[in-house]
Protein backbone atom coordinates (compact mmCIF):
# COMPACT_ATOMS: atom_id res chain seq x y z
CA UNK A 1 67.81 14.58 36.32
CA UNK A 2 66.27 11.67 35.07
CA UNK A 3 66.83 8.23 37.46
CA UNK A 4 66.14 5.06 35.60
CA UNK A 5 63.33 2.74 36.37
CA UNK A 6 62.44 0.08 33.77
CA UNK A 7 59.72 -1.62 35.77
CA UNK A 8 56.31 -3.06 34.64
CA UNK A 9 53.37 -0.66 35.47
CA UNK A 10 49.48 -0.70 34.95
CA UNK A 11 47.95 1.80 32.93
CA UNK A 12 44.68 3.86 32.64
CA UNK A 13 44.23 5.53 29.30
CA UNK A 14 42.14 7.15 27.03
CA UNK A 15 41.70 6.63 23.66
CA UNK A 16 40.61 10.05 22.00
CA UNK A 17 39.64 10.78 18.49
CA UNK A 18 43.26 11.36 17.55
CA UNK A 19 45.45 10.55 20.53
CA UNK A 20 46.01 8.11 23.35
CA UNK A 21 46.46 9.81 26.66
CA UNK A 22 47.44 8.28 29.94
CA UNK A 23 45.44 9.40 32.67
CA UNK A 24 46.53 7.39 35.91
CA UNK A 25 48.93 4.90 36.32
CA UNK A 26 49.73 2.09 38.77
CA UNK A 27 53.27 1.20 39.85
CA UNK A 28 53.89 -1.40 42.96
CA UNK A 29 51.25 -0.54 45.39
CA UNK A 30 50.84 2.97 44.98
CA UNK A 31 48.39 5.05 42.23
CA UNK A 32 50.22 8.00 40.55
CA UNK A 33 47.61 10.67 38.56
CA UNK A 34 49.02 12.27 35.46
CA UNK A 35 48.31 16.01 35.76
CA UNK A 36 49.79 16.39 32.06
CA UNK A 37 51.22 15.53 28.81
CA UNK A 38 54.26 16.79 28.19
CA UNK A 39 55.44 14.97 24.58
CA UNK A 40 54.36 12.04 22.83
CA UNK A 41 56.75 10.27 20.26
CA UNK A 42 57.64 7.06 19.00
CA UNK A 43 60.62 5.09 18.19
CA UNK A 44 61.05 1.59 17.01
CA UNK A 45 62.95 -1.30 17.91
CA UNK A 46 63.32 -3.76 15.33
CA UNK A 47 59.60 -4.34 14.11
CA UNK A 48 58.34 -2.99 17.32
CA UNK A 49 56.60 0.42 17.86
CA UNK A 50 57.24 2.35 21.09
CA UNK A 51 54.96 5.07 22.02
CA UNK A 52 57.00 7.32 24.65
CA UNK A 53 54.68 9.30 26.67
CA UNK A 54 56.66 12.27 28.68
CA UNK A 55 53.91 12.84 31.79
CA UNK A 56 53.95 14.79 35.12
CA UNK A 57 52.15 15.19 38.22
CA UNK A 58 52.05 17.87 41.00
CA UNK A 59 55.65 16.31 42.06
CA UNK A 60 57.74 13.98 39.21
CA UNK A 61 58.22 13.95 35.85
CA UNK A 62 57.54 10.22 34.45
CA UNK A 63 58.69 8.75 30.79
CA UNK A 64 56.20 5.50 30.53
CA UNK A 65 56.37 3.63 27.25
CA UNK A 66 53.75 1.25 25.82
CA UNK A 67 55.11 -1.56 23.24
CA UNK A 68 53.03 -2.42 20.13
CA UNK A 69 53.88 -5.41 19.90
CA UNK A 70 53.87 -6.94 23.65
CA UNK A 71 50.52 -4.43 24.05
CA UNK A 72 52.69 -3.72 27.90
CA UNK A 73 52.99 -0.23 29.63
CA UNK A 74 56.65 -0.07 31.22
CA UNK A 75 58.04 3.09 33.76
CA UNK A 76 61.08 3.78 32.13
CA UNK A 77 62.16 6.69 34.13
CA UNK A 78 61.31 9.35 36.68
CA UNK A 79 62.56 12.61 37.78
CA UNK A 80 61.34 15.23 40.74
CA UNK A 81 60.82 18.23 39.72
């Protein structure tokens, strides 16, 4: 079950040929890894574009969304798995 967050994080990424891909991500004090990439889609609010990235580590599940328009990374949800 999913537990909202909607908080402000720091992202690593890396920008591939065809594909963005979080690798590590910073939320309050503490550094969380992304072991994978579980789905990528967008949505849009308005004129904005949302990429939703659906990530996991050896522990959670993590939905972090990145807004075209404010160029800002946001933890919109976690889950333990």
């Amino acid at each position: 079950m999913y537990e909202k967050v909607a908080e402000p994080i720091e992202v690593l990424a890396a920008f591939r040929q065809d594909r963005t891909e979080p690798m590590t991500f910073k939320w309050g004090n503490r550094h969380y890894q992304v072991k994978k990439v579980n789905l990528v889609h967008t949505e849009r609010r308005g004129r904005e574009k949302i990429y939703i990235f659906s990530v996991s580590d050896d522990a959670n599940a993590y939905r972090l969304s990145f807004s075209s328009e404010t160029m800002k990374w946001q933890l919109d949800d976690m889950a333990v798995l």
